[in-house]
C-alpha atoms as a PDB file:
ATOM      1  CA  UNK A   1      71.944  85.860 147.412  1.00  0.00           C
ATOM      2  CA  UNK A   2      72.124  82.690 145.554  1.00  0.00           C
ATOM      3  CA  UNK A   3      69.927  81.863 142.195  1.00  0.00           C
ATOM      4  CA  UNK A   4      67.093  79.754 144.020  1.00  0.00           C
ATOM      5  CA  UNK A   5      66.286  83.085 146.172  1.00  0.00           C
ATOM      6  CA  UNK A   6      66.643  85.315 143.480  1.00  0.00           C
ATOM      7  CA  UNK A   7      63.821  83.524 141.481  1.00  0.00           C
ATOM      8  CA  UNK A   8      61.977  83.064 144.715  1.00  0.00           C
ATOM      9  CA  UNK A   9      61.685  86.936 144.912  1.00  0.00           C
ATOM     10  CA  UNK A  10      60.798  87.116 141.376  1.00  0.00           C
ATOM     11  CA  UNK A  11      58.027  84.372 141.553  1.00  0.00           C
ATOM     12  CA  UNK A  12      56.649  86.525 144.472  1.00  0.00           C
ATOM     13  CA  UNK A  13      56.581  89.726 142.123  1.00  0.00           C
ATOM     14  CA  UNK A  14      55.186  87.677 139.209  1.00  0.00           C
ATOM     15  CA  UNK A  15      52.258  86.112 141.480  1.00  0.00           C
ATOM     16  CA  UNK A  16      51.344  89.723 142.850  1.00  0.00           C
ATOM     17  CA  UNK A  17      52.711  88.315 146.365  1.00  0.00           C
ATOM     18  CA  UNK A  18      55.208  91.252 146.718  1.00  0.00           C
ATOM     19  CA  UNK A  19      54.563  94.946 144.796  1.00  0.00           C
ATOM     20  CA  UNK A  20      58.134  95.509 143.455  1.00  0.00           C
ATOM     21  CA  UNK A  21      61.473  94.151 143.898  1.00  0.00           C
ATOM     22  CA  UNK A  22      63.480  94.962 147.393  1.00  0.00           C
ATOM     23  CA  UNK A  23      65.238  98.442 147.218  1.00  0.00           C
ATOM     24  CA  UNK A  24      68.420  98.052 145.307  1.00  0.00           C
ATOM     25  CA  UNK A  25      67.821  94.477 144.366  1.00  0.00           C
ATOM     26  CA  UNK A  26      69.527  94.915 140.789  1.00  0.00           C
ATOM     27  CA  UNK A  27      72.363  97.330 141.707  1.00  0.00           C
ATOM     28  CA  UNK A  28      76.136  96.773 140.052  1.00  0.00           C
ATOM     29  CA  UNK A  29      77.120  93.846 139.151  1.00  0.00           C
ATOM     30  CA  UNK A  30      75.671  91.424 141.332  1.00  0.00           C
ATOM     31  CA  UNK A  31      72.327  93.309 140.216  1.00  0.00           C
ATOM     32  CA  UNK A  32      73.026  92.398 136.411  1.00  0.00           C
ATOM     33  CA  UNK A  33      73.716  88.373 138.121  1.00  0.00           C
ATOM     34  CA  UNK A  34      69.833  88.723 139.444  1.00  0.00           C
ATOM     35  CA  UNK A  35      68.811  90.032 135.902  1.00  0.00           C
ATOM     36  CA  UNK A  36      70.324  87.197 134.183  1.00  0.00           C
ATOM     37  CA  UNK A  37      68.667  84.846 136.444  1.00  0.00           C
ATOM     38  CA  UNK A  38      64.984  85.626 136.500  1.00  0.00           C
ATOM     39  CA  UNK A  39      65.521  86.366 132.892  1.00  0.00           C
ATOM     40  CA  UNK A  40      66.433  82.895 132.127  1.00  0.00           C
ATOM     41  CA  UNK A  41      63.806  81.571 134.634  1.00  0.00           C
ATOM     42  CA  UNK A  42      61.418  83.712 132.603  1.00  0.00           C
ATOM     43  CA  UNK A  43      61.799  82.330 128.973  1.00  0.00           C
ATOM     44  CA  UNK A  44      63.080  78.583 129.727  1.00  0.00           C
ATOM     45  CA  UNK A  45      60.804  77.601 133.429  1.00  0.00           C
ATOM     46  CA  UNK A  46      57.810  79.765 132.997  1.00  0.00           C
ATOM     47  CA  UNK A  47      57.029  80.021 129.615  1.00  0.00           C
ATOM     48  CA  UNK A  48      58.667  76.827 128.129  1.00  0.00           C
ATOM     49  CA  UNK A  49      60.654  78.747 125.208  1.00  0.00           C
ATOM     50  CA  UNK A  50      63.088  76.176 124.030  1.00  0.00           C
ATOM     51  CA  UNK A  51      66.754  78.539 123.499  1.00  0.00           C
ATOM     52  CA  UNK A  52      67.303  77.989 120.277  1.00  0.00           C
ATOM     53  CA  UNK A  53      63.192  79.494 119.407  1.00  0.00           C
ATOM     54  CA  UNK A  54      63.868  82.772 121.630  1.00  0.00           C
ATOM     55  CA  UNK A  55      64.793  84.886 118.730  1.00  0.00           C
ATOM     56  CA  UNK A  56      61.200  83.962 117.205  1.00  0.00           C
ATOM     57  CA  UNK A  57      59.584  84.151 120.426  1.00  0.00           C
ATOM     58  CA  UNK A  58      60.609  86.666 122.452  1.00  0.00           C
ATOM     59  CA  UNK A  59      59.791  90.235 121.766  1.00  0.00           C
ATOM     60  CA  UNK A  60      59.922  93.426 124.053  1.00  0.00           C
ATOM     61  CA  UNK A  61      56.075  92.620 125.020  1.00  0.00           C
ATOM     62  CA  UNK A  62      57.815  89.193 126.598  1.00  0.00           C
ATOM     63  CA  UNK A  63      59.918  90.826 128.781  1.00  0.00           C
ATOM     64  CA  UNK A  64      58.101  94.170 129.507  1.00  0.00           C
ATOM     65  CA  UNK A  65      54.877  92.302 130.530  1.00  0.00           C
ATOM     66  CA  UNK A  66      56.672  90.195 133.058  1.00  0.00           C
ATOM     67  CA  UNK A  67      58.035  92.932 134.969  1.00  0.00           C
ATOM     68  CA  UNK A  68      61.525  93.482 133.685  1.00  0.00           C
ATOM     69  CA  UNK A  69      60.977  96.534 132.170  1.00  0.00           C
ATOM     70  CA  UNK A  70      62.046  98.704 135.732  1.00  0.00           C
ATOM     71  CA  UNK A  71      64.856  96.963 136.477  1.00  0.00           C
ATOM     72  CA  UNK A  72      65.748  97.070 132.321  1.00  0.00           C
ATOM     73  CA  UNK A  73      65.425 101.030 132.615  1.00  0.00           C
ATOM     74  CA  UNK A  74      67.801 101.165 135.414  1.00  0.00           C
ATOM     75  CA  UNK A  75      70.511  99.718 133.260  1.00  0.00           C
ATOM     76  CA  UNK A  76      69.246 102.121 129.843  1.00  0.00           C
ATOM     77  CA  UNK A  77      68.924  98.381 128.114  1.00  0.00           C
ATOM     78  CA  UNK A  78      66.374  97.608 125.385  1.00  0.00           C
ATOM     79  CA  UNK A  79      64.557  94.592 125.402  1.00  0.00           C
ATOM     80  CA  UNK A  80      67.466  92.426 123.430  1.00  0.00           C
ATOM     81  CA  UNK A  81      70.291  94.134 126.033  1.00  0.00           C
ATOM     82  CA  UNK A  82      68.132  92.117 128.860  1.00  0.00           C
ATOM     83  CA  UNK A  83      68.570  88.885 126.790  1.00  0.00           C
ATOM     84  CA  UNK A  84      71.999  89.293 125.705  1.00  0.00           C
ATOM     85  CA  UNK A  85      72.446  89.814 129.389  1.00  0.00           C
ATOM     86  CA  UNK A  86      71.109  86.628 130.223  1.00  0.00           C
ATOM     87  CA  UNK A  87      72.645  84.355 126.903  1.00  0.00           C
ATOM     88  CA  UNK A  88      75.933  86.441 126.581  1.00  0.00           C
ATOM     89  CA  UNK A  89      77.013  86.135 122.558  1.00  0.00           C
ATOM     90  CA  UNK A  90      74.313  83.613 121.743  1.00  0.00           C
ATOM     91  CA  UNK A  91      71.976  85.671 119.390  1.00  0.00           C
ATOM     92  CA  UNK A  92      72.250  88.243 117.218  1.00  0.00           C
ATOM     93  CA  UNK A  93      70.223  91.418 117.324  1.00  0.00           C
ATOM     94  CA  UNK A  94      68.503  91.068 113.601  1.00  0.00           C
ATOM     95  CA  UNK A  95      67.991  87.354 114.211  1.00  0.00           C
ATOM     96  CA  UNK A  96      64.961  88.961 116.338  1.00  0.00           C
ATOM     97  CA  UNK A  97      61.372  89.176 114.819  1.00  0.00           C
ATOM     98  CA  UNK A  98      61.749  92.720 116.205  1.00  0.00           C
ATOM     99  CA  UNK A  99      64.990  94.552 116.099  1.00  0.00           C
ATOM    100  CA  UNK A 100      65.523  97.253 118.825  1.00  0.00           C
ATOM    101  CA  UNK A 101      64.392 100.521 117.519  1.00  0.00           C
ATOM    102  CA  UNK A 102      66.812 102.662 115.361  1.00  0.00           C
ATOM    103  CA  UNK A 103      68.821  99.588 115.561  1.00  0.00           C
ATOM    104  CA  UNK A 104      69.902 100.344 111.546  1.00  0.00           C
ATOM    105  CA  UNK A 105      69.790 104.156 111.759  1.00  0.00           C
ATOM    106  CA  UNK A 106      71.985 106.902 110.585  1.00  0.00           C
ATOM    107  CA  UNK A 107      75.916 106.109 109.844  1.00  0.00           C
ATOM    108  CA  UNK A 108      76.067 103.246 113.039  1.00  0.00           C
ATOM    109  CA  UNK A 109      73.083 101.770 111.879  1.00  0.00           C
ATOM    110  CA  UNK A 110      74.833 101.353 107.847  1.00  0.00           C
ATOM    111  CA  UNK A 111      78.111 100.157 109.743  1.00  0.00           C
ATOM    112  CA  UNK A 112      75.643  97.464 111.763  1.00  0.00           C
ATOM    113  CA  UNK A 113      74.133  96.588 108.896  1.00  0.00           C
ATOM    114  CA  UNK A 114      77.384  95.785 106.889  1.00  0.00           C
ATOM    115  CA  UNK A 115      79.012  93.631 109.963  1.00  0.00           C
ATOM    116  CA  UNK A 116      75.734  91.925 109.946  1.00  0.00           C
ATOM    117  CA  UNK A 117      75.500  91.006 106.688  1.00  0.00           C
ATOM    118  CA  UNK A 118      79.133  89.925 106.649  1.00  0.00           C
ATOM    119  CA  UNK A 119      78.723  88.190 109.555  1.00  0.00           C
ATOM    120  CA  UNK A 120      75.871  86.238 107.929  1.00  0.00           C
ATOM    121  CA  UNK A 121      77.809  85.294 105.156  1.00  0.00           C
ATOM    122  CA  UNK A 122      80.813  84.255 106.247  1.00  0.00           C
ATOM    123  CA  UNK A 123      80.342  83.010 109.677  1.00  0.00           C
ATOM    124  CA  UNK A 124      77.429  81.602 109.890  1.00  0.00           C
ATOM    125  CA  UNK A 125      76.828  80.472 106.507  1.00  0.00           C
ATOM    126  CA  UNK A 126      79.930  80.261 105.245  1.00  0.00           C
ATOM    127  CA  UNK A 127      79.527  80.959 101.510  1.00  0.00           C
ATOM    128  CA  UNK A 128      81.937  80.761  99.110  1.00  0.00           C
ATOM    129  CA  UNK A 129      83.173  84.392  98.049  1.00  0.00           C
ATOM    130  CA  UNK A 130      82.285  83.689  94.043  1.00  0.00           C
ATOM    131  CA  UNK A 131      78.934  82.400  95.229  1.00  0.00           C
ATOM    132  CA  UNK A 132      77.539  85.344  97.362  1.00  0.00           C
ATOM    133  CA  UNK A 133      75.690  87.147  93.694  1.00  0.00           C
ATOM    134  CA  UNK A 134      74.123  84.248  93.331  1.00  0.00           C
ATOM    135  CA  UNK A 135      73.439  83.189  97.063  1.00  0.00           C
ATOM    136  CA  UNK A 136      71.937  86.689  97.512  1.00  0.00           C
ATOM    137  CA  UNK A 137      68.726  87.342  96.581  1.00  0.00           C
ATOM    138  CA  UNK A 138      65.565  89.460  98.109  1.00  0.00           C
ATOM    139  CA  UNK A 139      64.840  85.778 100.067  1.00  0.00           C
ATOM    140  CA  UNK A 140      68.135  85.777 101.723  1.00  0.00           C
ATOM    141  CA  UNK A 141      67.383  89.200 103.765  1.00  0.00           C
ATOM    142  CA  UNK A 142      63.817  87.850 105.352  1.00  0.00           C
ATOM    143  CA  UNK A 143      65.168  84.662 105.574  1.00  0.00           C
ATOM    144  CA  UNK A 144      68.510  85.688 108.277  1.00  0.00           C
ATOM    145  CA  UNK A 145      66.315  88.679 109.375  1.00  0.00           C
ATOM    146  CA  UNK A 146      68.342  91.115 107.640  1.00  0.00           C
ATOM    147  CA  UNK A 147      65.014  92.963 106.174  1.00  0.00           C
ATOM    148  CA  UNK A 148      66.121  95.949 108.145  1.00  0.00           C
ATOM    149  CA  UNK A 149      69.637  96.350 105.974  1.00  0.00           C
ATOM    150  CA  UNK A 150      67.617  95.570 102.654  1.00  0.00           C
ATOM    151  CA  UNK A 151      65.405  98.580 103.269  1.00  0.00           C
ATOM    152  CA  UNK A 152      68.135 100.639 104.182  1.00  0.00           C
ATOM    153  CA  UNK A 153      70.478 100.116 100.788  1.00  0.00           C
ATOM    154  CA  UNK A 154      67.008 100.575  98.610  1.00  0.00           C
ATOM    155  CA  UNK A 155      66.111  96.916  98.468  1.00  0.00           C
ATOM    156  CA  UNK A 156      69.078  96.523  96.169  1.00  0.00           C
ATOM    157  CA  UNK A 157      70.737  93.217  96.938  1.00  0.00           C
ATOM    158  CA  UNK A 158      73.765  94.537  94.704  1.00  0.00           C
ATOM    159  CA  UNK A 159      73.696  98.233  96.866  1.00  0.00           C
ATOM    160  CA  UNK A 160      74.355  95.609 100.041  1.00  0.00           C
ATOM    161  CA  UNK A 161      76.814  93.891  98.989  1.00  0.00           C
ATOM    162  CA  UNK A 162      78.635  96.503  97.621  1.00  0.00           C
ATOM    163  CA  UNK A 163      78.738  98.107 100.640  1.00  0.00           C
ATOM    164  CA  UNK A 164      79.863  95.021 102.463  1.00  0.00           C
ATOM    165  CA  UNK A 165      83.154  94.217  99.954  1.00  0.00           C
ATOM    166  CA  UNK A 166      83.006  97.969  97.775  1.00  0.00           C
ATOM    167  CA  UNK A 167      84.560  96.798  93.849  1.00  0.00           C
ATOM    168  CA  UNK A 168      84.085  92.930  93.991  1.00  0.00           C
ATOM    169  CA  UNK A 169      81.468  92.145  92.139  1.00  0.00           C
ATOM    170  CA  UNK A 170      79.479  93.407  89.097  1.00  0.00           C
ATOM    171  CA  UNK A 171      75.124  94.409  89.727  1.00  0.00           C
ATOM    172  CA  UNK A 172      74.438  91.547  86.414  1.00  0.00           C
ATOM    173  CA  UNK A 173      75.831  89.135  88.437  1.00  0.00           C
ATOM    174  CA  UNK A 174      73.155  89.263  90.593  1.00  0.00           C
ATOM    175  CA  UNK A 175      70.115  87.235  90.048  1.00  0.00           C
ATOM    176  CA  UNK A 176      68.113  90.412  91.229  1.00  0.00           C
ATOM    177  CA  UNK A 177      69.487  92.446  88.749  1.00  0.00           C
ATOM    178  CA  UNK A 178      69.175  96.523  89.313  1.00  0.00           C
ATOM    179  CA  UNK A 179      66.630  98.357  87.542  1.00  0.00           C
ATOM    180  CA  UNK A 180      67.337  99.741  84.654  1.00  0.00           C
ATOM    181  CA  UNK A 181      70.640  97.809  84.765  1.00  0.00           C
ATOM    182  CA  UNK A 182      69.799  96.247  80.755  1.00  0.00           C
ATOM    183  CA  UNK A 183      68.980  99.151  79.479  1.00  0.00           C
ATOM    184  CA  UNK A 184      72.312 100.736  79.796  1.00  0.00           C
ATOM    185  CA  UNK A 185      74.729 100.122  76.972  1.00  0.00           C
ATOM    186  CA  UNK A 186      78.205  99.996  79.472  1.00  0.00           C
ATOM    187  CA  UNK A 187      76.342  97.335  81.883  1.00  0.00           C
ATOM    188  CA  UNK A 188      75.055  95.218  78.667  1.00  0.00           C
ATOM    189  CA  UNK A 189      78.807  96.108  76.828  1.00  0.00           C
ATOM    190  CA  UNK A 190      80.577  94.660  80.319  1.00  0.00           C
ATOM    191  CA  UNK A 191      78.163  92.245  81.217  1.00  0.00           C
ATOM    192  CA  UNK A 192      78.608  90.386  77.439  1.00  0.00           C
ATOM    193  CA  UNK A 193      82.612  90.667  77.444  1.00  0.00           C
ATOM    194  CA  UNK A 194      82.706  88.720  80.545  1.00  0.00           C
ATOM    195  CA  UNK A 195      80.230  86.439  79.141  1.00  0.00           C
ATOM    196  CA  UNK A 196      81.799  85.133  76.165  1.00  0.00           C
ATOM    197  CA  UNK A 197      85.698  85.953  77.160  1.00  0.00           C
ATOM    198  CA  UNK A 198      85.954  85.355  80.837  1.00  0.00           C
ATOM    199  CA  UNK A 199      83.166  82.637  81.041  1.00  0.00           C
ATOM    200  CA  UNK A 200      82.661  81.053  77.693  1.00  0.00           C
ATOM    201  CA  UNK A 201      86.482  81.552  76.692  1.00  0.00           C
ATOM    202  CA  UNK A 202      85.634  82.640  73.079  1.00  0.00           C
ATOM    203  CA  UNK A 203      89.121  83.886  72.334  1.00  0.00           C
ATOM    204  CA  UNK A 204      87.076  86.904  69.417  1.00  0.00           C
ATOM    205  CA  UNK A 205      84.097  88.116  68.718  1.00  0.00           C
ATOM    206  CA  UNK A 206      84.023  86.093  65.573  1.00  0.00           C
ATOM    207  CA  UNK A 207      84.308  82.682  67.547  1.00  0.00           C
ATOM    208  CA  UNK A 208      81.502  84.086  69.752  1.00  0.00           C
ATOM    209  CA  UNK A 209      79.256  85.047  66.798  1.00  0.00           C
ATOM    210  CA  UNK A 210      79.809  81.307  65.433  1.00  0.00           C
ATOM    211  CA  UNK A 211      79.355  79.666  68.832  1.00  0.00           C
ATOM    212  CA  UNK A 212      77.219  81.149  70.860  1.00  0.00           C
ATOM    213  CA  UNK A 213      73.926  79.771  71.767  1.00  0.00           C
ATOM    214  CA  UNK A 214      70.900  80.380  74.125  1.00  0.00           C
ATOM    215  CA  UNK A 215      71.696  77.598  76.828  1.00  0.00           C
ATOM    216  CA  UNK A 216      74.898  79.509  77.206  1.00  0.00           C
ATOM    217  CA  UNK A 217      72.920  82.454  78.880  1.00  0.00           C
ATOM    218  CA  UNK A 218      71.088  79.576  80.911  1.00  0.00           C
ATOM    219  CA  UNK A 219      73.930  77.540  82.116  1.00  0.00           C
ATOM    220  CA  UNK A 220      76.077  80.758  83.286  1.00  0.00           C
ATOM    221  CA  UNK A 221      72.973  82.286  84.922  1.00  0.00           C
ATOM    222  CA  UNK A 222      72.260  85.602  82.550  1.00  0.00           C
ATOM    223  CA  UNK A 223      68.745  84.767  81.592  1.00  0.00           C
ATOM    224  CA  UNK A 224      68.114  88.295  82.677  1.00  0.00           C
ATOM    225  CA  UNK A 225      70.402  89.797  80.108  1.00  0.00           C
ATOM    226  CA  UNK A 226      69.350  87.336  77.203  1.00  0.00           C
ATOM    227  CA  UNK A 227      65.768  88.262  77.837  1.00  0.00           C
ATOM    228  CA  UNK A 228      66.030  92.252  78.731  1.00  0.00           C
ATOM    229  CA  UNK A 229      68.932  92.946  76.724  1.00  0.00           C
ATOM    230  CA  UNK A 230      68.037  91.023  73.905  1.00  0.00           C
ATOM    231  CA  UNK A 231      64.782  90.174  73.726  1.00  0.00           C
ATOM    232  CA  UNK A 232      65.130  86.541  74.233  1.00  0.00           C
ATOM    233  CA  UNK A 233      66.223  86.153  70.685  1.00  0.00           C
ATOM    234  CA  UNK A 234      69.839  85.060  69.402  1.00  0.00           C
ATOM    235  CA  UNK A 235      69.116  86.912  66.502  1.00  0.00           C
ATOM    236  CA  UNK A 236      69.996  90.293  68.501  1.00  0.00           C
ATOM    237  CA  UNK A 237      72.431  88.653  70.054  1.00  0.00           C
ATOM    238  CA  UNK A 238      74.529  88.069  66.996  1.00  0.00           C
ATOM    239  CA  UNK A 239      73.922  91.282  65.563  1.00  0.00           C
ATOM    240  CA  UNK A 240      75.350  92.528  68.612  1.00  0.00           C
ATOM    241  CA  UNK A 241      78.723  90.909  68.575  1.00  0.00           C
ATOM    242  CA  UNK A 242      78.351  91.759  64.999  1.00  0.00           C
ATOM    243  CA  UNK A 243      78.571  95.259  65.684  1.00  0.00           C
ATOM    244  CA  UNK A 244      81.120  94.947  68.426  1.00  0.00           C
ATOM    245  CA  UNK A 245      83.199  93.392  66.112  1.00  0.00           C
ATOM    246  CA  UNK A 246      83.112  95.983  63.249  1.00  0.00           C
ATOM    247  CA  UNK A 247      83.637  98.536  65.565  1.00  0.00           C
ATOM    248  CA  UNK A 248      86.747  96.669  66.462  1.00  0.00           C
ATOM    249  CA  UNK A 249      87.776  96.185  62.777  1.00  0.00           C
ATOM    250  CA  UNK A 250      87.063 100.432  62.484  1.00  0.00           C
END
């Protein structure tokens, strides 16, 4: 049967013309064919959707009230299995207003959710590997339809992405920074030696304490640990390296 009579049989279901599809009308492979047919008929001809809008369009409602759920429950698909059916590789399943349920559960779901997020990242965005603390934020999950994984590491964008590449990067150099992350002496101890070593190149505490100055904390991006940490004052922040560097001297 070619695609013209396939949608002809499907037009007759839709219009009430026929009760149900013939008896074994999506059997095998040829069935999964007719699926991807009056699927594509569905969304493009009879509703309009433009492709590139089905992820923000098309829910399980879409398909379920235009008589695809049967034939859907024949193959054990969910309502994104139908359209990946139809646009093979084309979307992704977050990229959907709603994700198929238990989509991010248990051990599968956390291994989902870290090829999604990597995916994200380095496929379709492409961001530099030093860029991703700064990059991601609690924006960047609703914005790729990742709220799903954000939920599931705690809403922690530093939990994430230390699951996705465990060891590479630091929770202060986040611009969400982890609660509580300022008020622990090892963080604030860590987070200042790269500061004024790694990033300012101070070669000694005493250089720092005669150099530093608050639009250092701007320009590399630790606001958070000038304000929390420190109170927004440089005051502390010199009699912090002060200390550091008696303790060295002891």
């Amino acid at each position: 049967m070619d695609r013209d009579q396939v949608i002809e049989i499907y037009q007759q279901v839709l219009d009430g013309k026929r009760k149900r599809f013939p008896n074994g009308f999506f059997v095998g492979n040829e069935g999964k064919t007719y699926m991807n047919y009056i699927t594509r008929y569905l969304l493009e001809q009879r509703l309009s959707i433009p492709i590139h809008e089905i992820p923000l369009k098309v829910g399980a409602d879409t398909l379920w009230s235009h008589r695809l759920r049967p034939p859907a429950m024949l193959y054990g698909w969910n309502y994104y299995e139908v359209i990946d059916n139809a646009y093979p590789g084309e979307f992704q399943p977050w990229e959907f207003r709603q994700v198929p349920r238990k989509y991010w559960k248990g051990e599968e779901g956390k291994n989902r959710a870290i090829e999604a997020v990597k995916y994200v990242l380095e496929e379709e965005l492409k961001i530099p590997f030093n860029e991703i603390p700064h990059r991601v934020n609690f924006h960047f999950f609703n914005q790729y339809g990742l709220g799903g994984v954000f939920s599931l590491f705690r809403q922690s964008p530093f939990q994430v992405i230390e699951a996705v590449y465990p060891g590479s990067f630091k929770p202060w150099q986040f611009a969400n920074v982890p609660m509580n992350c300022w008020k622990n002496e090892a963080s604030i101890q860590e987070a200042m030696d790269d500061f004024l070593f790694n990033q300012l190149h101070f070669l000694s505490y005493e250089e720092a304490f005669l150099n530093i100055k608050s639009q250092h904390f701007n320009d590399c991006q630790l606001t958070g640990l000038f304000q929390m940490a420190f109170d927004g004052q440089m005051s502390n922040v010199k009699k912090w390296i002060k200390r550091q560097e008696m303790q060295k001297v002891n």
